[in-house]
Protein backbone atom coordinates (compact mmCIF):
# COMPACT_ATOMS: atom_id res chain seq x y z
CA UNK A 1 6.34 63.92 -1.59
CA UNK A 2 7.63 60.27 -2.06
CA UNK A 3 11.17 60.00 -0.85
CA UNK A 4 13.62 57.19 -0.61
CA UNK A 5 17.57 56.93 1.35
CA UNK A 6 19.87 55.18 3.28
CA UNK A 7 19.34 54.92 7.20
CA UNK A 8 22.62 55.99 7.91
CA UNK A 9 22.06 59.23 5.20
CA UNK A 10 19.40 60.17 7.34
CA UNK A 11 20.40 60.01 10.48
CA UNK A 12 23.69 61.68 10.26
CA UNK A 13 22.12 65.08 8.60
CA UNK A 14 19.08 64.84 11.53
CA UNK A 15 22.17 63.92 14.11
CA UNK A 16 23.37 68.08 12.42
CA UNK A 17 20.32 70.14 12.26
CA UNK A 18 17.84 68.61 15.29
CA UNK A 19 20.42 69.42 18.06
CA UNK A 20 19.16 73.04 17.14
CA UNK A 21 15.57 72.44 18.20
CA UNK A 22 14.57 73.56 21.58
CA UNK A 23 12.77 70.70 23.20
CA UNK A 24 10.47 72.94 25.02
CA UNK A 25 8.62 75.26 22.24
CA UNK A 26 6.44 77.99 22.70
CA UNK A 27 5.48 78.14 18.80
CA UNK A 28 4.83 75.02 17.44
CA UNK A 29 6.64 75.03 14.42
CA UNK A 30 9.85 75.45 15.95
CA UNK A 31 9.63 72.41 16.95
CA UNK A 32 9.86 70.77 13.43
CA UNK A 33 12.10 70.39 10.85
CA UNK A 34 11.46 71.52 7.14
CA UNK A 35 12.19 68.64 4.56
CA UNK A 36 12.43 69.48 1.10
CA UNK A 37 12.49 66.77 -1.59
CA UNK A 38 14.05 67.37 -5.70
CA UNK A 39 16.81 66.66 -7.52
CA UNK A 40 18.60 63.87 -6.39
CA UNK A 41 18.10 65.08 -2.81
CA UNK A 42 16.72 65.69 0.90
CA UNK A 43 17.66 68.83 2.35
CA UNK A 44 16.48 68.95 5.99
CA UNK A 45 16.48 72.95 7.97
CA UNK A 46 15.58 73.47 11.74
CA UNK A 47 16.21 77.03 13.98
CA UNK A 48 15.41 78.30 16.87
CA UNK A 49 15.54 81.90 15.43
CA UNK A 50 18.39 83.09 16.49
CA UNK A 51 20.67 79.83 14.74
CA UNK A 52 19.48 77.66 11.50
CA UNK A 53 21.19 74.65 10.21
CA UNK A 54 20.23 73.20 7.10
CA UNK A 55 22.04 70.05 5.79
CA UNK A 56 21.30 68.44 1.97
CA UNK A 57 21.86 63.96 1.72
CA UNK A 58 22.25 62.08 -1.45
CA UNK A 59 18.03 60.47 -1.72
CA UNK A 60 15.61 58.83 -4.28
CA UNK A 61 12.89 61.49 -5.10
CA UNK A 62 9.97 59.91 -6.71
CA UNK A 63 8.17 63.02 -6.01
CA UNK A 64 9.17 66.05 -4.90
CA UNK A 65 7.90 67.85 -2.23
CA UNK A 66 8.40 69.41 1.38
CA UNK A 67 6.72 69.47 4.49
CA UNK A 68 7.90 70.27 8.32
CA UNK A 69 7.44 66.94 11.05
CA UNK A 70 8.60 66.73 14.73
CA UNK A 71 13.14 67.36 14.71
CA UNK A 72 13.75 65.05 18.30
CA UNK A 73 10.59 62.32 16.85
CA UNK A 74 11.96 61.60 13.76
CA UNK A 75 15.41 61.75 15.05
CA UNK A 76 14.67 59.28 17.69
CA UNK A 77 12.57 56.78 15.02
CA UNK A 78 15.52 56.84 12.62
CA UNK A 79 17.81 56.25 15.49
CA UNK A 80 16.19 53.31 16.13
CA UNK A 81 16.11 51.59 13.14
CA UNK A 82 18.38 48.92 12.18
CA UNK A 83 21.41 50.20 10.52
CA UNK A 84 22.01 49.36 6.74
CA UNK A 85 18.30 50.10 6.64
CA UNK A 86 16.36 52.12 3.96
CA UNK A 87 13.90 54.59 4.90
CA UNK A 88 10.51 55.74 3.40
CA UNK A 89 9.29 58.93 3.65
CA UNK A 90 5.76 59.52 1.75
CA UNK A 91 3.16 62.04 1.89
CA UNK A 92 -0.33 62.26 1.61
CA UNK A 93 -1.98 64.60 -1.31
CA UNK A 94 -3.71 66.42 2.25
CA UNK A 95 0.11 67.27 3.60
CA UNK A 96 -1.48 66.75 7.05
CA UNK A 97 0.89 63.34 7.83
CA UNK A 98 3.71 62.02 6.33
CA UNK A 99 4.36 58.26 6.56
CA UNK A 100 8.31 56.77 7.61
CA UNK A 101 8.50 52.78 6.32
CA UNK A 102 11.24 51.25 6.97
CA UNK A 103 11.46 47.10 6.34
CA UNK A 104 8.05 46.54 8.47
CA UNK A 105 8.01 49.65 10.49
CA UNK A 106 5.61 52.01 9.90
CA UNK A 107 5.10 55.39 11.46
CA UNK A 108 2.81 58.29 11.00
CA UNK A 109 3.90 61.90 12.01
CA UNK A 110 1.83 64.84 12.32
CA UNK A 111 2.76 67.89 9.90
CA UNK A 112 2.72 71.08 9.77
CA UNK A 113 2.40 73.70 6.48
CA UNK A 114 5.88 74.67 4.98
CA UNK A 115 4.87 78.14 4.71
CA UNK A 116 4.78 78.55 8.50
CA UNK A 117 8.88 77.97 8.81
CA UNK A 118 10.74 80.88 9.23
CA UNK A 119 13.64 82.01 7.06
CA UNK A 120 16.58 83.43 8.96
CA UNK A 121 19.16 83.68 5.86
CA UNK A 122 17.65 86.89 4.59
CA UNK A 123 20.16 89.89 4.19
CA UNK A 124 23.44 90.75 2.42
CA UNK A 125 27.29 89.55 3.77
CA UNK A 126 29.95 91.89 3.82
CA UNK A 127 32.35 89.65 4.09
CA UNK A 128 33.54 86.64 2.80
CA UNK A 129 36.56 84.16 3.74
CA UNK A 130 37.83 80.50 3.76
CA UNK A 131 39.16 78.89 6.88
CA UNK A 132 40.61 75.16 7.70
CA UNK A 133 38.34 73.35 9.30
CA UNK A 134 41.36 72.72 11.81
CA UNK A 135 42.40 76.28 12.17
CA UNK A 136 38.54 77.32 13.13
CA UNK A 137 38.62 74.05 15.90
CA UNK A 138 41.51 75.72 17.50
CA UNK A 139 40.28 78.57 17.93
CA UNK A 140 37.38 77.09 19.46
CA UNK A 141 39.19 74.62 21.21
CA UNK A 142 41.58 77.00 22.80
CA UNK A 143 38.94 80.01 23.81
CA UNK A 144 35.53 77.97 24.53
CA UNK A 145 35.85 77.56 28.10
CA UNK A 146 36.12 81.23 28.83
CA UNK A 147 32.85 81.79 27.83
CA UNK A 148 30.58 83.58 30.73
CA UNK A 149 27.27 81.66 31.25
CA UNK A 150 26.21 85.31 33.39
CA UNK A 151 22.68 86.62 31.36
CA UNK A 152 23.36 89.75 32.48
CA UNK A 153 26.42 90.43 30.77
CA UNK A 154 25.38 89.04 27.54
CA UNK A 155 28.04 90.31 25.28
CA UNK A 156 30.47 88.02 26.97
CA UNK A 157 28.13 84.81 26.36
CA UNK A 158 29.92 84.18 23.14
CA UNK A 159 33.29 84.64 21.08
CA UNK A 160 34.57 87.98 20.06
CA UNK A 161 36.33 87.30 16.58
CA UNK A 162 38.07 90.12 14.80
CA UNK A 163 41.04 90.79 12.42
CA UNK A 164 44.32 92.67 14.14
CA UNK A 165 47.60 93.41 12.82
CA UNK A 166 50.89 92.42 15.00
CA UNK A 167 54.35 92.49 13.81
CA UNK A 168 53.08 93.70 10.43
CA UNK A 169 51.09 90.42 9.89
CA UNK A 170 47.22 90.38 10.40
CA UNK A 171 46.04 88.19 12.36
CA UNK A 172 42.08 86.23 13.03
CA UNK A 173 42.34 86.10 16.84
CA UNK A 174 39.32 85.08 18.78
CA UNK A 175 38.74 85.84 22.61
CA UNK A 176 36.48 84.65 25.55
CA UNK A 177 36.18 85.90 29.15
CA UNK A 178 34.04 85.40 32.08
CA UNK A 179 35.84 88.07 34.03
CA UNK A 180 37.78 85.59 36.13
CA UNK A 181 40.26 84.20 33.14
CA UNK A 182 40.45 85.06 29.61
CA UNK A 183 41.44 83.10 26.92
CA UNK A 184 42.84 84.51 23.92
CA UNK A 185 44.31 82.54 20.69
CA UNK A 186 45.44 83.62 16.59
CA UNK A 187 45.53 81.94 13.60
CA UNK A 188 46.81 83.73 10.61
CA UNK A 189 44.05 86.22 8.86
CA UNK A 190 42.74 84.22 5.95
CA UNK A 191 42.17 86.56 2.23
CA UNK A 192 39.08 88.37 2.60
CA UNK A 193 38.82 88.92 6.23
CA UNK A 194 40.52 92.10 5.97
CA UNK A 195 37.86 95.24 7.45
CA UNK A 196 35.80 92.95 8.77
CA UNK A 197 33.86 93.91 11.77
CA UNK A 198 34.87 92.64 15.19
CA UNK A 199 31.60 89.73 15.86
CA UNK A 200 30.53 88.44 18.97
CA UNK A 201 29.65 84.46 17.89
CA UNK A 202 26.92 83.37 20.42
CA UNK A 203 27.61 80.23 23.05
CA UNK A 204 25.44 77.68 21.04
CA UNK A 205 26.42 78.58 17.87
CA UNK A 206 30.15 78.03 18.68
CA UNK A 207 29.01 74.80 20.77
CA UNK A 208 27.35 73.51 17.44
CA UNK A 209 29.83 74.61 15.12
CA UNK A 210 32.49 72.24 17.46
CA UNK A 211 30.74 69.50 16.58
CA UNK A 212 30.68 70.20 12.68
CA UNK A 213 34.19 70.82 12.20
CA UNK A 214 35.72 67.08 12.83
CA UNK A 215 37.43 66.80 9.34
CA UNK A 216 40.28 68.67 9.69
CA UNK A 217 41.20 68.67 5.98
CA UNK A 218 37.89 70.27 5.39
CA UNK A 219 37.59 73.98 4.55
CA UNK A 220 35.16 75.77 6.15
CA UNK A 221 33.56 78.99 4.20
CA UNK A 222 32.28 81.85 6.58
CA UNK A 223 30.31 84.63 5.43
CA UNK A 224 29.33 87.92 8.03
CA UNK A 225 27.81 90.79 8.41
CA UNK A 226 27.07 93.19 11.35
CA UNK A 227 24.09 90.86 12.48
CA UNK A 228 24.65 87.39 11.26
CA UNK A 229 27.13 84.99 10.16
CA UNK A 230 26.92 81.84 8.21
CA UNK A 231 29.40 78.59 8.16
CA UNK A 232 29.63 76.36 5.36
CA UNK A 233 30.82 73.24 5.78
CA UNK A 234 30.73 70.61 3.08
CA UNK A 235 26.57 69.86 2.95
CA UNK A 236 25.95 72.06 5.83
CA UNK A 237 24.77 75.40 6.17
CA UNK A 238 24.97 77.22 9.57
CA UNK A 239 23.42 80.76 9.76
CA UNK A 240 23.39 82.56 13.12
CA UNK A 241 22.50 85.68 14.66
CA UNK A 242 25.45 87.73 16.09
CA UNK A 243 25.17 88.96 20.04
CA UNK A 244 24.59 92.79 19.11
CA UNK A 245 26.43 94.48 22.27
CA UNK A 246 30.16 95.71 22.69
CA UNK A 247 33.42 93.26 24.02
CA UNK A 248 35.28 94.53 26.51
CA UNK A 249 38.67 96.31 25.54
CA UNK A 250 40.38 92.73 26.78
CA UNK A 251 43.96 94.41 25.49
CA UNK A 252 43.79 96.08 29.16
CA UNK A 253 43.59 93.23 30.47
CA UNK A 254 46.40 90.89 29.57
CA UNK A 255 49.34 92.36 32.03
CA UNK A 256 52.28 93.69 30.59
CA UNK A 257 55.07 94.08 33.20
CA UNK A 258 54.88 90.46 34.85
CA UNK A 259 58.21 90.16 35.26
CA UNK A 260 58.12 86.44 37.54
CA UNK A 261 58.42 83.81 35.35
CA UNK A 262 57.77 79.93 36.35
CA UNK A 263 58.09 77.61 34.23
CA UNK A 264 56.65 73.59 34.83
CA UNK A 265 55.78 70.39 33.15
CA UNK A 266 52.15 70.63 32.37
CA UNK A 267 50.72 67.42 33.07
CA UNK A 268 52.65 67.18 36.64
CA UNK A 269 51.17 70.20 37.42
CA UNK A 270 47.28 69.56 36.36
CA UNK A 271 47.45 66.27 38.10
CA UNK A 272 48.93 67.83 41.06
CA UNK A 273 46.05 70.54 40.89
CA UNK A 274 43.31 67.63 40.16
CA UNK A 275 45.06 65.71 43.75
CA UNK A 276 45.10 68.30 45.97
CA UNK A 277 41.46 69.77 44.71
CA UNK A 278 39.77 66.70 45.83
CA UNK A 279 40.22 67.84 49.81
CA UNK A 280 37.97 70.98 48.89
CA UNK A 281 34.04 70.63 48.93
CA UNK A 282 33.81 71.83 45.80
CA UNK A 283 35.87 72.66 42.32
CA UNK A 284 35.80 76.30 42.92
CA UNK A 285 37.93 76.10 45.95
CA UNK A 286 41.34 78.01 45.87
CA UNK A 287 44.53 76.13 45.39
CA UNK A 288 47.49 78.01 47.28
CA UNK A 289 50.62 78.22 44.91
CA UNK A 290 53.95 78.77 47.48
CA UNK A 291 57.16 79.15 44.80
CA UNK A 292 60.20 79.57 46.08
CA UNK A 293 63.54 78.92 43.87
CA UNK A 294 62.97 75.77 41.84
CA UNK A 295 60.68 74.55 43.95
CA UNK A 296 56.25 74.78 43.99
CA UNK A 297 54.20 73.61 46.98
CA UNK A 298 50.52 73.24 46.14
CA UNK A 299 48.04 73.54 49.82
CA UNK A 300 44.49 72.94 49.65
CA UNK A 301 42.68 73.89 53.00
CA UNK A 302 39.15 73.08 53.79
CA UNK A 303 37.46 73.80 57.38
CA UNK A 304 35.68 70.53 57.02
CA UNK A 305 37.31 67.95 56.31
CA UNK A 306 41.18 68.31 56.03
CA UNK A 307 44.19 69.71 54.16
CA UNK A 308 46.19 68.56 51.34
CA UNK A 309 49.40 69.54 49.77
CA UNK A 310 52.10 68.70 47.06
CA UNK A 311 55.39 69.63 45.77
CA UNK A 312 57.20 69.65 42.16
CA UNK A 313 60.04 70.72 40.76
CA UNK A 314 59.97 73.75 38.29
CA UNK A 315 62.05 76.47 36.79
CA UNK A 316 61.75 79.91 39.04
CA UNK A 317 64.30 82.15 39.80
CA UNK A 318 63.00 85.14 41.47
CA UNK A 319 61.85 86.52 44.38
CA UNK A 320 59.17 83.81 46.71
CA UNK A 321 55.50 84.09 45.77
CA UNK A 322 52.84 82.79 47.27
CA UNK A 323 49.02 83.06 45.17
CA UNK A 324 46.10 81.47 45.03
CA UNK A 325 44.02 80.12 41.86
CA UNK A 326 40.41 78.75 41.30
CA UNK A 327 41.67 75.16 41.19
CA UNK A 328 38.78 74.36 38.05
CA UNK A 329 40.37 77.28 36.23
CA UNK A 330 43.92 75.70 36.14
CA UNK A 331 42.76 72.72 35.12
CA UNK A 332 40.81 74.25 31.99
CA UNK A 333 43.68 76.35 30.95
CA UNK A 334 46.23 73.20 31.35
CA UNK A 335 43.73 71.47 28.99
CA UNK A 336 44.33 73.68 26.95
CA UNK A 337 47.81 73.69 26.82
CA UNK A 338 49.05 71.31 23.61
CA UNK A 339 52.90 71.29 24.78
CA UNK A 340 54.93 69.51 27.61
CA UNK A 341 55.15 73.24 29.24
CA UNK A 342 53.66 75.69 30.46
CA UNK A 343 55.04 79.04 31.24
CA UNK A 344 53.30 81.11 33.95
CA UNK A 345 54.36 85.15 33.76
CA UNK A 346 53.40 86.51 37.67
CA UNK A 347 53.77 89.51 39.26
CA UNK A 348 52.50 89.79 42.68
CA UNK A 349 49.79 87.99 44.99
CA UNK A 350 46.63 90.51 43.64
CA UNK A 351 47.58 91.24 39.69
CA UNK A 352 46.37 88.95 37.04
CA UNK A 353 48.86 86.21 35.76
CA UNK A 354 50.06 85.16 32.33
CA UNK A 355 49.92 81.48 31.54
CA UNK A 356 51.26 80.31 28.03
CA UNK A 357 53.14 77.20 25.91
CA UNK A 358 55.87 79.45 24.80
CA UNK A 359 57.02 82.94 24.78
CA UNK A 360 55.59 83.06 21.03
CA UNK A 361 52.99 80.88 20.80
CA UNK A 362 49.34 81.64 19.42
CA UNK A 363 47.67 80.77 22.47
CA UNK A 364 47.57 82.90 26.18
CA UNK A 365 45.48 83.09 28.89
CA UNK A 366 45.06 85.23 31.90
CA UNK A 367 44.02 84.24 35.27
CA UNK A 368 42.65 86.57 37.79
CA UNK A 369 44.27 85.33 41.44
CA UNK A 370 41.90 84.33 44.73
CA UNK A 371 42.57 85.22 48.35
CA UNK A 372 44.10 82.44 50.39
């Protein structure tokens, strides 16, 4: 193998595929990425088993070839180099050590046999659709922080993605919860998704796949089955496992008869949330929410060191409430929020409260109260 290409080339496709590779390895050869040289170009694949990325650049083949070298040694080599630089890559007959020149650097990496790299893109897709590239980041965007990081309920460590029809129009909506909020947004179902099976997409896949979708007037093609799912974006290939357990009916969830409804400027309130947070030892402390008509006070109280409150103006016409949030929790769901408002739906101190833009937007989120 006797392979020639830009610096930059490089390093953008190993930037892709070596953020994959675990850096602590049990089995050696997950540790590597497989490099295949013909045609007019490199295609570089690394997994961890349970995700694969594989990413094809524009290179020089003299000779064709492939072998599998360390993902975060290479990376960090190229990295390192000076840009506009052209990189070497050249193997010996014994495939034991491939050689990276570049101007008068010279390094020599250990190899290991192709044949030893496992293939995760085996088996048949059901189902096959095409997606913007911005449409899939919102959906991301808006649901990603919901995601549990609790082992023991796996089936909530990832995104539950499935088609449903409302108002006679179907509907792609995708949904996270950790059991204390729940974040829920549509796009319109693209052709092809129709019957497709509702997929739990695993934590890092969907925290890779954020990172691939910057172009947002690419189009993204996704294939799926029961087990797996694949992304194809431009040159890269993302296959993943799917998290093989059952989501929560979350429909039971989201209240229906909040009846309360506040309205406020969003980025008042999430600063007023980030002030009067800082008085609590930590992020998770409550935030007390006292509305009254037109009117929000905002207490912090901590043993320790002190209290803190604030008050803004907002739209509220009922009844006096007083409730208590996970301060953190506001702040991710005003993050979230792309418009000037934000409309909270409440009901009563203990029941779960609705927090969206508009009364029809694409977006909600629930938020389970805290004692104060």
């Amino acid at each position: 193998m006797r392979v020639t290409l830009e610096r930059s080339n490089l390093l953008k496709s190993l930037n892709h595929v070596h953020r994959v590779v675990e850096r602590r390895n049990t089995i050696p050869i997950l540790s590597n990425v497989l490099m295949k040289a013909e045609g007019a170009s490199l295609s570089l694949r690394a997994t961890d088993l349970d995700l694969e990325i594989t990413e094809a650049t524009a290179a020089v083949v003299e000779q064709a070839g492939s072998t599998t070298v360390p993902a975060h040694l290479l990376y960090e080599i190229v990295r390192k180099l000076p840009d506009g630089a052209e990189v070497s890559l050249t193997m010996s007959g014994d495939a034991g050590s491939m050689t990276v020149t570049s101007g008068r650097s010279r390094f020599t990496l250990q190899c290991l046999p192709e044949a030893d790299f496992p293939d995760l893109t085996a088996g048949a897709f059901s189902h096959t659709f095409r997606l913007p590239s911005s449409a899939l980041k919102m959906l991301i965007a808006r649901t990603q922080f919901a995601i549990s990081t609790e082992e023991t309920r796996y089936y909530l460590n990832g995104i539950y993605v499935h088609t449903m029809e409302e108002n006679g129009k179907l509907k792609l909506r995708a949904v996270a919860t950790d059991g204390h909020r729940l974040a829920r947004a549509d796009v319109e179902a693209p052709s092809g998704s129709e019957g497709m099976p509702g997929i739990i997409i695993p934590r890092k896949t969907v925290g890779e796949l954020q990172k691939l979708v910057d172009d947002p007037d690419a189009v993204v093609t996704i294939e799926l089955s029961d087990a797996k799912i694949r992304f194809t974006i431009g040159s890269v290939v993302l296959t993943s496992k799917l998290i093989d357990g059952t989501f929560p009916d979350y429909q039971r969830v989201i209240p229906t008869g909040n009846d309360k409804e506040l309205t406020i400027d969003c980025q008042s309130f999430a600063q007023a949330v980030d002030r009067v947070s800082t008085i609590s030892s930590e992020r998770g402390r409550a935030v007390k929410l006292a509305i009254s008509d037109g009117q929000l006070v905002l207490t912090v109280n901590n043993p320790d060191s002190g209290s803190a409150t604030e008050e803004l103006a907002v739209g509220y016409e009922h009844d006096p409430i007083e409730i208590g949030f996970n301060a953190k929790y506001l702040l991710d769901i005003t993050n979230q929020l792309s418009g000037s408002e934000a409309v909270f739906m409440l009901a009563d101190p203990g029941s779960p409260t609705l927090v969206r833009e508009t009364k029809d937007d694409d977006a909600l989120y629930v938020l389970m109260p805290m004692r104060v």
